[in-house]
N, C-alpha and C. Protein backbone atom coordinates (compact mmCIF):
# COMPACT_ATOMS: atom_id res chain seq x y z
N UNK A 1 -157.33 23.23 229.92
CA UNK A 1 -158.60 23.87 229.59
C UNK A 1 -159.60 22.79 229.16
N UNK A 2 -160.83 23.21 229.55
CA UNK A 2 -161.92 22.27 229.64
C UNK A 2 -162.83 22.59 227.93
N UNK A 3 -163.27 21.63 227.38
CA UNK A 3 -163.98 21.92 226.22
C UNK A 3 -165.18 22.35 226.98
N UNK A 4 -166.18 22.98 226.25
CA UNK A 4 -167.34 23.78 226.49
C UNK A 4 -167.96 22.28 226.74
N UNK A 5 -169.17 22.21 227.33
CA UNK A 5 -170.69 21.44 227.42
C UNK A 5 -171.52 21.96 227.15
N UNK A 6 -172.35 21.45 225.38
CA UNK A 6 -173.29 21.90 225.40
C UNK A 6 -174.20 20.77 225.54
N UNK A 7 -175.59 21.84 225.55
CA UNK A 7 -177.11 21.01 225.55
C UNK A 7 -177.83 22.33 224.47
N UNK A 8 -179.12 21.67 224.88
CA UNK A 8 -180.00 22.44 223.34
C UNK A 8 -179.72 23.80 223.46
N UNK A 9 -179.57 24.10 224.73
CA UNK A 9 -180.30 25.89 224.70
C UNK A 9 -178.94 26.34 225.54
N UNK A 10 -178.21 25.75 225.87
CA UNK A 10 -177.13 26.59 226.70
C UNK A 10 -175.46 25.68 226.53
N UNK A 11 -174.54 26.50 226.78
CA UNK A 11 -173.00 26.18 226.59
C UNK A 11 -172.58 26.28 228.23
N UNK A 12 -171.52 25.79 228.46
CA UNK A 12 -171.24 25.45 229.84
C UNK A 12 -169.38 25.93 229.27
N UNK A 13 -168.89 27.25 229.56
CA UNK A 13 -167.68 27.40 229.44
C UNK A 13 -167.26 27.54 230.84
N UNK A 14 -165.81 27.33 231.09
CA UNK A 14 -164.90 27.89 232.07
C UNK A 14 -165.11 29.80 232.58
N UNK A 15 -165.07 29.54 233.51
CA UNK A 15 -165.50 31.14 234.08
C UNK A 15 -164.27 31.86 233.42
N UNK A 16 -164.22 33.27 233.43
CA UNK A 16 -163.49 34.06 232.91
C UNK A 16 -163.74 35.11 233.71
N UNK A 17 -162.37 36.04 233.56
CA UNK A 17 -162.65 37.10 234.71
C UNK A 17 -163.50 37.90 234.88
N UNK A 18 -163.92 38.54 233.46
CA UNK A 18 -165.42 39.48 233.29
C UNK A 18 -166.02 38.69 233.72
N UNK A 19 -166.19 37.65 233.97
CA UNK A 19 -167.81 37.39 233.95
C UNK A 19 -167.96 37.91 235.58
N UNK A 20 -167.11 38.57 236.69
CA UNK A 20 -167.89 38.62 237.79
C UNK A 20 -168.99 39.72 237.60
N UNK A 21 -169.43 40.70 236.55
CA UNK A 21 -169.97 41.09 236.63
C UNK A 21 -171.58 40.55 236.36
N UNK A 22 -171.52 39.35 235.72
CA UNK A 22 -172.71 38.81 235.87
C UNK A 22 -173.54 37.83 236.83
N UNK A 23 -172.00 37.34 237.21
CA UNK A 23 -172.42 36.66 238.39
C UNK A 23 -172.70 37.60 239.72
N UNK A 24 -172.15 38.73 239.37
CA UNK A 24 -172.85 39.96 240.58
C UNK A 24 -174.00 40.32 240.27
N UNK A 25 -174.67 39.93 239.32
CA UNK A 25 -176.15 40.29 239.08
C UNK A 25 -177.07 39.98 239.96
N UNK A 26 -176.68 37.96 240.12
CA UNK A 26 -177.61 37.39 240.86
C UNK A 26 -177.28 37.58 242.07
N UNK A 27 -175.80 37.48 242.51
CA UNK A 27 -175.14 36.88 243.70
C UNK A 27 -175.17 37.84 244.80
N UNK A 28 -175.57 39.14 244.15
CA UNK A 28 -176.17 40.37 245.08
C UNK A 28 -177.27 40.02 245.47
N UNK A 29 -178.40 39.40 244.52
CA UNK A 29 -179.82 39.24 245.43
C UNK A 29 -179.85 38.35 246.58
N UNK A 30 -180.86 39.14 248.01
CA UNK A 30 -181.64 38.37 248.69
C UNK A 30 -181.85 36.70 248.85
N UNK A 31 -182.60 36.93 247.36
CA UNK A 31 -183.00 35.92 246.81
C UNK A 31 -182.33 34.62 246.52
N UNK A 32 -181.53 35.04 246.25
CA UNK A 32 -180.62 33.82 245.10
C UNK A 32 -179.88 32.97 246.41
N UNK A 33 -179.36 33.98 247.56
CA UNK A 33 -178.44 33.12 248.76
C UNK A 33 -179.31 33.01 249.75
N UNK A 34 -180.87 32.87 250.16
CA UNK A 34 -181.64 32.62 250.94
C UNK A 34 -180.70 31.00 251.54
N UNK A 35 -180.20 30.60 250.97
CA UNK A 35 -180.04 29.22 251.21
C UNK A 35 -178.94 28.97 251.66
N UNK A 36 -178.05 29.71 251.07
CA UNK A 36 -176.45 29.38 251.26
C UNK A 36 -175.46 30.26 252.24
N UNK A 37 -174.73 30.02 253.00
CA UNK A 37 -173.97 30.50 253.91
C UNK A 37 -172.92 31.70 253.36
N UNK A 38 -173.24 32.16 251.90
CA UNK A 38 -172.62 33.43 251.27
C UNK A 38 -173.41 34.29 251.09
N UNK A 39 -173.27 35.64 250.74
CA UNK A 39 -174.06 36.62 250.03
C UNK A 39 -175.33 37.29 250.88
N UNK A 40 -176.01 38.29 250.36
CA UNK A 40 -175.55 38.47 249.26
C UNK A 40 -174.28 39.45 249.30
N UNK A 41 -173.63 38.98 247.69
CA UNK A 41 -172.66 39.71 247.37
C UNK A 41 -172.04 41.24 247.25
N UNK A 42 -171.34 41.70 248.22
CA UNK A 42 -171.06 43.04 247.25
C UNK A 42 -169.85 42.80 246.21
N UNK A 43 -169.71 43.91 245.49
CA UNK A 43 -168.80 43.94 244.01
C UNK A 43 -167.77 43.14 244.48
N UNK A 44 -166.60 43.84 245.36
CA UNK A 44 -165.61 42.38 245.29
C UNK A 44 -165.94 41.39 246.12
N UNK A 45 -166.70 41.16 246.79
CA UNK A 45 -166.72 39.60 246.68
C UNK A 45 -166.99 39.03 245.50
N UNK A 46 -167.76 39.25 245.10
CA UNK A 46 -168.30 38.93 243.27
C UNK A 46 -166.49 38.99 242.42
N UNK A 47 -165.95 40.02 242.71
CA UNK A 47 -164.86 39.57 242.25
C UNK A 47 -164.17 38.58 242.36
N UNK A 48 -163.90 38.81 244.04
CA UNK A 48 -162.88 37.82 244.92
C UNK A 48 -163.23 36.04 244.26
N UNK A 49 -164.59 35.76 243.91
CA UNK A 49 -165.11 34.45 244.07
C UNK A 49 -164.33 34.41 242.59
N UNK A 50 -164.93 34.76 241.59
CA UNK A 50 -163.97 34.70 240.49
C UNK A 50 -162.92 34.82 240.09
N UNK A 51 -161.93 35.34 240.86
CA UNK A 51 -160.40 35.30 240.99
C UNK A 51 -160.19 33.90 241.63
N UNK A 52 -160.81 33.84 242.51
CA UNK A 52 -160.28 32.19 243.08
C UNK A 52 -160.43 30.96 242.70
N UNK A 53 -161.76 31.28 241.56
CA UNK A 53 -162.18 29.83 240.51
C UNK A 53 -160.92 30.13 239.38
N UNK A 54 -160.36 31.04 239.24
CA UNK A 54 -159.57 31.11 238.03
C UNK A 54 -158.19 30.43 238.79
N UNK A 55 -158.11 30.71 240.11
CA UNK A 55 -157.07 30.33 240.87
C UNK A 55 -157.12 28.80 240.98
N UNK A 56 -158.22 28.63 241.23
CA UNK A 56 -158.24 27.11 241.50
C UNK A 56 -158.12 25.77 240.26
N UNK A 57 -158.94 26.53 239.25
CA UNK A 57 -158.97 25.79 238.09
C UNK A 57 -157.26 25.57 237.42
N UNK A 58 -155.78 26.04 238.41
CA UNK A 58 -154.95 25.56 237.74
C UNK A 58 -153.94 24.80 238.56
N UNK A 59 -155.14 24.37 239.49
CA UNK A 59 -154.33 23.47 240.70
C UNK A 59 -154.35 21.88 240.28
N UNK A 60 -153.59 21.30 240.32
CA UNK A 60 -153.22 19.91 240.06
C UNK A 60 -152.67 18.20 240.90
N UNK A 61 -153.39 18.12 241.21
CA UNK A 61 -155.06 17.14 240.30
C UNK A 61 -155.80 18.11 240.23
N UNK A 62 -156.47 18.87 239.67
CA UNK A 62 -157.32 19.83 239.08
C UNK A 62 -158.74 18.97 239.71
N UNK A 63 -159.65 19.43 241.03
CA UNK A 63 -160.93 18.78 241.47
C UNK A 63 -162.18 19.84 241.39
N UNK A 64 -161.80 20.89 240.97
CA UNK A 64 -162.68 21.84 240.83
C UNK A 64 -163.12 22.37 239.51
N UNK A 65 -164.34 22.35 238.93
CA UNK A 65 -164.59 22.69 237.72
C UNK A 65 -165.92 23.93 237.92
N UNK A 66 -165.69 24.67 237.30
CA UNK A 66 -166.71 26.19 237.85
C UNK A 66 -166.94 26.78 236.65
N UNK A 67 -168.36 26.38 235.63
CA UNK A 67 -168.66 26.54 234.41
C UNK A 67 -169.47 28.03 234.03
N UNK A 68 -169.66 28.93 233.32
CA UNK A 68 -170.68 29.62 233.26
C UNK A 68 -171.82 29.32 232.20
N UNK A 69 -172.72 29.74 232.69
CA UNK A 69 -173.89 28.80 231.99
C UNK A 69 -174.63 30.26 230.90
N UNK A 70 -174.11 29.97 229.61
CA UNK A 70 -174.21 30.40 228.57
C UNK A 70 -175.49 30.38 227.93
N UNK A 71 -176.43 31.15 227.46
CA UNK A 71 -177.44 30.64 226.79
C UNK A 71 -177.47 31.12 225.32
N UNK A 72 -177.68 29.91 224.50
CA UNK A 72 -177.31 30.05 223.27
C UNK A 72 -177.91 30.81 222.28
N UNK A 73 -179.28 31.32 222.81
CA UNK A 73 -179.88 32.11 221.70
C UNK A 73 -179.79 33.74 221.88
N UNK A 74 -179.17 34.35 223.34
CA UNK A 74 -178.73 35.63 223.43
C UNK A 74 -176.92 36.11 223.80
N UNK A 75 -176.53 34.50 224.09
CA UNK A 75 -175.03 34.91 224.64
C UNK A 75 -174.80 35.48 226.01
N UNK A 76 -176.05 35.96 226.48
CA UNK A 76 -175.88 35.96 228.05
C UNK A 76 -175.38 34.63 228.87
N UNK A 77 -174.68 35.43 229.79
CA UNK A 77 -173.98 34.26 231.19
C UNK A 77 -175.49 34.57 232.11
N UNK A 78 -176.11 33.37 232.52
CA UNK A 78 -177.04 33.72 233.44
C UNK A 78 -176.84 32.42 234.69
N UNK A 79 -175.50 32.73 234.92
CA UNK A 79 -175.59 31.55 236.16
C UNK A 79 -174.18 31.21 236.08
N UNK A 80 -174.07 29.48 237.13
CA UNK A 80 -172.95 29.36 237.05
C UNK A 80 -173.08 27.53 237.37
N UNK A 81 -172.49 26.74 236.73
CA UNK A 81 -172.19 24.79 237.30
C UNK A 81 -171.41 24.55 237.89
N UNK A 82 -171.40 23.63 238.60
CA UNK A 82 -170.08 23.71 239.25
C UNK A 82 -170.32 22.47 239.36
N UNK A 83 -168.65 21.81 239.29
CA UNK A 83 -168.54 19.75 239.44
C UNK A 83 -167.52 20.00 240.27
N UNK A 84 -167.85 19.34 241.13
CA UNK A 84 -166.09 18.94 242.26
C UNK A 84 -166.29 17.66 242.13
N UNK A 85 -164.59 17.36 241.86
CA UNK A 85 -164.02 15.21 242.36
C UNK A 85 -164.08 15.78 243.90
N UNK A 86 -164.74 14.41 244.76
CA UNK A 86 -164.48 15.11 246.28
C UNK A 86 -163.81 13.77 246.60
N UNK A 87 -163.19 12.58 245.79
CA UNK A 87 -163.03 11.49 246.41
C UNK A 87 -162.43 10.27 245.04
N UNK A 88 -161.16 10.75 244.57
CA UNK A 88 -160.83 10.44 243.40
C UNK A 88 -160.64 8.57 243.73
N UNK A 89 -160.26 8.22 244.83
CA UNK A 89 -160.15 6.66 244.86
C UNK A 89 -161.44 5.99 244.97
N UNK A 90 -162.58 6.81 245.82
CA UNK A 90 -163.83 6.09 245.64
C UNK A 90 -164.63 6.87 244.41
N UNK A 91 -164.13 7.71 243.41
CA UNK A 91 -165.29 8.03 242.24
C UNK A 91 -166.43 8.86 242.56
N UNK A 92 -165.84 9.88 243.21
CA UNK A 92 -167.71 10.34 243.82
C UNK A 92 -166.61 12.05 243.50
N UNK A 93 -168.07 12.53 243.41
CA UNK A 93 -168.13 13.79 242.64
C UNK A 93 -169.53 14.52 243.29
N UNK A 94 -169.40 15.66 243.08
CA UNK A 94 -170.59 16.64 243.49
C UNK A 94 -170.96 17.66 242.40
N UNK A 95 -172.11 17.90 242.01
CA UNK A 95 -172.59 19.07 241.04
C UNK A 95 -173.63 20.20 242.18
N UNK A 96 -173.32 21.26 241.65
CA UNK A 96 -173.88 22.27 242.02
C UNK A 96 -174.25 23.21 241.19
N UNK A 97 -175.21 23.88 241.31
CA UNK A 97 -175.36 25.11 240.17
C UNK A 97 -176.57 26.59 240.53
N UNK A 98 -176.23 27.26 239.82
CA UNK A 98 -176.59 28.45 240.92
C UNK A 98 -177.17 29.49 239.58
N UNK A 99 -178.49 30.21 239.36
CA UNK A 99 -179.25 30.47 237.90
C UNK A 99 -179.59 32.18 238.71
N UNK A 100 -179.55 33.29 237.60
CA UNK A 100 -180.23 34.66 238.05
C UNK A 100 -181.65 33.98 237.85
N UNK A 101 -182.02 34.81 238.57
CA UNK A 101 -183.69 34.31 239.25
C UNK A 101 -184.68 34.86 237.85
N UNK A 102 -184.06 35.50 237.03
CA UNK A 102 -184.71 36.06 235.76
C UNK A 102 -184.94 34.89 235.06
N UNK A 103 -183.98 34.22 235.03
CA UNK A 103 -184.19 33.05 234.41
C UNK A 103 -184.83 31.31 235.06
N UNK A 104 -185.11 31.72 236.43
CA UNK A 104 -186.14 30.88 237.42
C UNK A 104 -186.91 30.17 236.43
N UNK A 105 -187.58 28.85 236.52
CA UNK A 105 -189.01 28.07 236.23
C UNK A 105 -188.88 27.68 234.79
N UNK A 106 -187.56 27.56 233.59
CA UNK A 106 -187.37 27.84 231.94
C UNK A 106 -186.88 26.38 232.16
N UNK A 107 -186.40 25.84 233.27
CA UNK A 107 -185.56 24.34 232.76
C UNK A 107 -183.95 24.61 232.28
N UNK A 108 -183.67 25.69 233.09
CA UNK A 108 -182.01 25.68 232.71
C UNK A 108 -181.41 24.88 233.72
N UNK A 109 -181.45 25.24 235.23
CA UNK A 109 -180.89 24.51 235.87
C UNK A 109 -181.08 22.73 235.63
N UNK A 110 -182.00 22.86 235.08
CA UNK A 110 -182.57 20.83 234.68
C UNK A 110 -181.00 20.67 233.55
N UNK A 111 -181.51 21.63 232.50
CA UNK A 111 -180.30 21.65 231.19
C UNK A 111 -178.86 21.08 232.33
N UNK A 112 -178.58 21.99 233.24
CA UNK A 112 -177.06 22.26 233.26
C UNK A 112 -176.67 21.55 234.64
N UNK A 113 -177.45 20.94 235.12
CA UNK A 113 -177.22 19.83 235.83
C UNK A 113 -177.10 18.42 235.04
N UNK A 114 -177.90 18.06 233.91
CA UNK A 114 -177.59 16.94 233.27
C UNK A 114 -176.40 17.13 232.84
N UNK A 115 -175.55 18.05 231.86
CA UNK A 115 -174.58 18.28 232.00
C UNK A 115 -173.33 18.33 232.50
N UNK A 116 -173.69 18.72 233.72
CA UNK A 116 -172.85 18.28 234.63
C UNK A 116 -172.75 17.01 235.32
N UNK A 117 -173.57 16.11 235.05
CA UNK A 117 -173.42 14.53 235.36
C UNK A 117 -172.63 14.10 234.46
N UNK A 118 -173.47 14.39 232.93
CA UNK A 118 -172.49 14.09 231.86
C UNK A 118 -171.08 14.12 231.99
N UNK A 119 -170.81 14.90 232.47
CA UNK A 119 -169.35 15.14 232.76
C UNK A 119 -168.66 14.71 233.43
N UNK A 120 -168.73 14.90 234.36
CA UNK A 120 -168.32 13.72 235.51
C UNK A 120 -168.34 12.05 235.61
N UNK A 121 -169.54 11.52 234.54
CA UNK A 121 -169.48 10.10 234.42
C UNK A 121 -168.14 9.47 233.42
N UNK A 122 -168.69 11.00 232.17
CA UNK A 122 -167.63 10.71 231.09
C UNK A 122 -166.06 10.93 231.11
N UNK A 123 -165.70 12.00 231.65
CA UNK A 123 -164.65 12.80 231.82
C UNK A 123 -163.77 11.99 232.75
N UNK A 124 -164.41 11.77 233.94
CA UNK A 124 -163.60 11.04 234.84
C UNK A 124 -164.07 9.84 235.47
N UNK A 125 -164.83 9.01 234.69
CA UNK A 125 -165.07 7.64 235.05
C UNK A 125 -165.69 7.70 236.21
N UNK A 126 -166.44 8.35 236.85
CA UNK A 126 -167.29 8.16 238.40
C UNK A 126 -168.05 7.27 238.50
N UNK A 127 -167.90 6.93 239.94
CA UNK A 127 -169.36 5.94 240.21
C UNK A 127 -170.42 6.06 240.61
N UNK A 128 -170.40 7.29 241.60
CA UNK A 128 -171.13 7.93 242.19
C UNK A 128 -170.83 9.65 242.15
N UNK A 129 -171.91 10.76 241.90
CA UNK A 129 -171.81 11.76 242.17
C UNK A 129 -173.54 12.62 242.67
N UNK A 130 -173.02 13.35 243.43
CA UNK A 130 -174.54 13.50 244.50
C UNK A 130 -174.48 15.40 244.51
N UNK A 131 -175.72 15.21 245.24
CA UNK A 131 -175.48 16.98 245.46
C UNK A 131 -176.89 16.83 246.54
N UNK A 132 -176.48 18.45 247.40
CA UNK A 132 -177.26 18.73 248.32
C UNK A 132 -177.51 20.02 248.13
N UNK A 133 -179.04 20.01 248.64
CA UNK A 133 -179.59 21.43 249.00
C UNK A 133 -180.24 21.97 249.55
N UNK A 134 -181.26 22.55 250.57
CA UNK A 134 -181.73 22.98 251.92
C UNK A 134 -183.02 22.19 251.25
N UNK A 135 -183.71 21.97 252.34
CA UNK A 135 -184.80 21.36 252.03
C UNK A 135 -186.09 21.75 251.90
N UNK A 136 -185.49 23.83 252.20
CA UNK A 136 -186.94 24.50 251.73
C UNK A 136 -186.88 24.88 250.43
N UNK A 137 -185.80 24.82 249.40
CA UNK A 137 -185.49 24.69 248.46
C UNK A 137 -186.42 24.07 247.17
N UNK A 138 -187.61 24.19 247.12
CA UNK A 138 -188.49 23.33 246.48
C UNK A 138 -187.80 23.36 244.92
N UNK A 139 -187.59 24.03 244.15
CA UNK A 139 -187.16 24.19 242.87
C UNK A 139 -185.88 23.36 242.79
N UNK A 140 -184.90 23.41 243.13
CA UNK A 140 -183.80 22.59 243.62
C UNK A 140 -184.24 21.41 243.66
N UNK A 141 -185.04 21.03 244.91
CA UNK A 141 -185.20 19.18 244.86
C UNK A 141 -185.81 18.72 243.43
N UNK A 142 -186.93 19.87 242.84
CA UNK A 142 -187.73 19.37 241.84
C UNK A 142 -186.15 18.88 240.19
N UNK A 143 -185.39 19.82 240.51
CA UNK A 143 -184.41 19.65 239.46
C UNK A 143 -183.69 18.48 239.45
N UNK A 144 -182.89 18.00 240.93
CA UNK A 144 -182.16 17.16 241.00
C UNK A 144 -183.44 15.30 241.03
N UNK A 145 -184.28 15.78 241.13
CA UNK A 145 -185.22 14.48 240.85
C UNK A 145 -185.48 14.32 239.04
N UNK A 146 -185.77 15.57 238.26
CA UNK A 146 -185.67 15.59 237.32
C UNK A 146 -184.54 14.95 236.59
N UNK A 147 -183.54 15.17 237.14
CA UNK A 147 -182.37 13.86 236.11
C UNK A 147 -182.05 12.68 237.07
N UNK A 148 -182.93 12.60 237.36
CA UNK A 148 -182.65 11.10 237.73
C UNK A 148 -181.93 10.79 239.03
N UNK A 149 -182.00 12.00 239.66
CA UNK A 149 -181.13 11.66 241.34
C UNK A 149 -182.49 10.71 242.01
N UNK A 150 -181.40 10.04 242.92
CA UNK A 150 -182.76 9.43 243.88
C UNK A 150 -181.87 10.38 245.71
N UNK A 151 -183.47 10.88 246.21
CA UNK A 151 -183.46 11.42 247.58
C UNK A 151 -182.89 10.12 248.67
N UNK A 152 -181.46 10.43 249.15
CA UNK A 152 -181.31 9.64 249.85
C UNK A 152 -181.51 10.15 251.24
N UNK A 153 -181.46 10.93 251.79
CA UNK A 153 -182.16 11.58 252.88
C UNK A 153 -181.68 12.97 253.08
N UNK A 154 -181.35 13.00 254.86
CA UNK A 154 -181.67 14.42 255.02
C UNK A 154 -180.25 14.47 255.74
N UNK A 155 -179.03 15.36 255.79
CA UNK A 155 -177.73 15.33 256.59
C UNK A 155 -178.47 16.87 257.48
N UNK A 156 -178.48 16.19 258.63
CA UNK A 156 -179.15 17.47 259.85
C UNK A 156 -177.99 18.52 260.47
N UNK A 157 -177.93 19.80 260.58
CA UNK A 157 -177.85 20.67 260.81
C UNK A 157 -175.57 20.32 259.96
N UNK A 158 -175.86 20.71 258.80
CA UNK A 158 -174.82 20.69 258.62
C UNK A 158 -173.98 22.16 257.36
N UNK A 159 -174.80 22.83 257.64
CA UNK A 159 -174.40 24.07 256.93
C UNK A 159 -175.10 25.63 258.17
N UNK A 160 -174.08 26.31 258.33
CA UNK A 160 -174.27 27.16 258.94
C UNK A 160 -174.31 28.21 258.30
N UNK A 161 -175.96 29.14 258.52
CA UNK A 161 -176.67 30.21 257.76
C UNK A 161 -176.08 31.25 258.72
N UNK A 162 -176.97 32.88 258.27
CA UNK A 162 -176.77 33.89 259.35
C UNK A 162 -177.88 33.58 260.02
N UNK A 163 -178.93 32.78 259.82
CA UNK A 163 -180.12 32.73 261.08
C UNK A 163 -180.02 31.62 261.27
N UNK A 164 -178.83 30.59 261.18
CA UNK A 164 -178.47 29.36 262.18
C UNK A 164 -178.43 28.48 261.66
N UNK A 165 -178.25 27.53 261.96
CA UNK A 165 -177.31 25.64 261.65
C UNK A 165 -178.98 25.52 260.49
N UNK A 166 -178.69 24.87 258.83
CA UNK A 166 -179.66 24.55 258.33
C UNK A 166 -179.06 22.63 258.17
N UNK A 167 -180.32 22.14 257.79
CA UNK A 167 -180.27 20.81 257.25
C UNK A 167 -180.05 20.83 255.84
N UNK A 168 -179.80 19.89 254.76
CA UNK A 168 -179.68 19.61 253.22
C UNK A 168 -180.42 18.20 253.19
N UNK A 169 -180.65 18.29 252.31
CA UNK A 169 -180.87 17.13 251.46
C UNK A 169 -180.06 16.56 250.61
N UNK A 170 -179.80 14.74 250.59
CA UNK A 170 -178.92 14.51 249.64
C UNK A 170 -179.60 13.60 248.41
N UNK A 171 -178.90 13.90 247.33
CA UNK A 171 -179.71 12.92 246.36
C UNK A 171 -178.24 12.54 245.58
N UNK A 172 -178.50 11.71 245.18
CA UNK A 172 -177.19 10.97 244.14
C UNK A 172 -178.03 10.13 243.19
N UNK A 173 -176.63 10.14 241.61
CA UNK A 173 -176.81 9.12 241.14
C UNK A 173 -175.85 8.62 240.68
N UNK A 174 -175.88 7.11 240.44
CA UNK A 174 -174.49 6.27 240.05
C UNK A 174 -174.61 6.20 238.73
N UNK A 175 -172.90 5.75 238.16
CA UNK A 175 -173.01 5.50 236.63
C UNK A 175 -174.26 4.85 236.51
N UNK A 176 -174.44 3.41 236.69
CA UNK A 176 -174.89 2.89 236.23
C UNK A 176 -176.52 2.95 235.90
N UNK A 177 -177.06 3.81 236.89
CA UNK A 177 -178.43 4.28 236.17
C UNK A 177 -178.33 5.72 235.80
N UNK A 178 -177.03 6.21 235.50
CA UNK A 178 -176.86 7.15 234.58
C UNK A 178 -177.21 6.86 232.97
N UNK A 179 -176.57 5.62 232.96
CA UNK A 179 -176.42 4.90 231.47
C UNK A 179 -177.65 4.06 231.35
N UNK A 180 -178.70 3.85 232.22
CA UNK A 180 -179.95 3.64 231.66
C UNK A 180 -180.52 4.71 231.23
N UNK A 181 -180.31 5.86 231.78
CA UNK A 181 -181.28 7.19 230.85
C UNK A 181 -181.33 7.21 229.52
């Protein structure tokens, strides 16, 4: 079991089985999977996804970490972090994270992505950890530039939508101008 991550305004715990009901809040909207090759959700999938992070989180080497993003001044789950090791001999890691749209434009996803670097630099010594996201995605790029990723380009048609092959964007950052921040 993973200790919590906090920052000012939010806690970063291990998913738990209730919580698919909050993550069915967002993961049902339109909105929220415009981007991603899931959703939206009905109820059990919203389940199914949370049975399988509980499944996965007790596999060993343990490379999957799937946080819920807590906010500290109501105790609502309004989202979810996620860190994968994708490459334990070369040090590279991926963060992802996924916010109910209620909580859009506040600076959580900024919160719980630093976080999740944090973690990954500290936890398991990385050298590199990156993340991608469609490139109509404007809120997304604005976040991952916000802590300090640098845009390394564009990986072309490599995620398949229901209206067809999309592009991502990749941005990374290494320890070492982690530890200049």
């Amino acid at each position: 079991m993973i200790n919590n991550l906090k920052s000012e305004r939010v806690v970063l715990r291990e998913i738990e089985e209730k919580d698919w009901i909050d993550v069915h809040k967002y993961a049902s909207q339109e909105k929220v999977c415009q981007y991603q090759p899931w959703g939206p959700n009905s109820e059990k999938e919203s389940k199914a996804y949370v049975k399988q992070i509980i499944v996965d989180a007790k596999r060993e080497p343990r490379s999957q970490f799937v946080f819920a993003i807590i906010v500290k001044g109501n105790g609502r789950m309004i989202g979810a972090g996620e860190f994968n090791i994708r490459d334990y001999s070369n040090k590279v890691g991926e963060i992802g994270y996924i916010v109910n749209p209620d909580y859009w434009g506040m600076g959580f996803a900024t919160e719980v992505a630093n976080l999740l670097i944090e973690f990954g630099f500290k936890e398991f010594n990385l050298h590199r950890i990156y993340a991608t996201c469609d490139p109509r995605n404007m809120g997304s790029s604005k976040v991952l530039e916000k802590v300090g990723m640098t845009k390394e380009g564009r990986i072309r048609e490599d995620i398949l939508l229901k209206d067809g092959w999309r592009d991502s964007l990749l941005y990374s950052i290494l320890e070492q101008e982690w530890d200049k921040k």
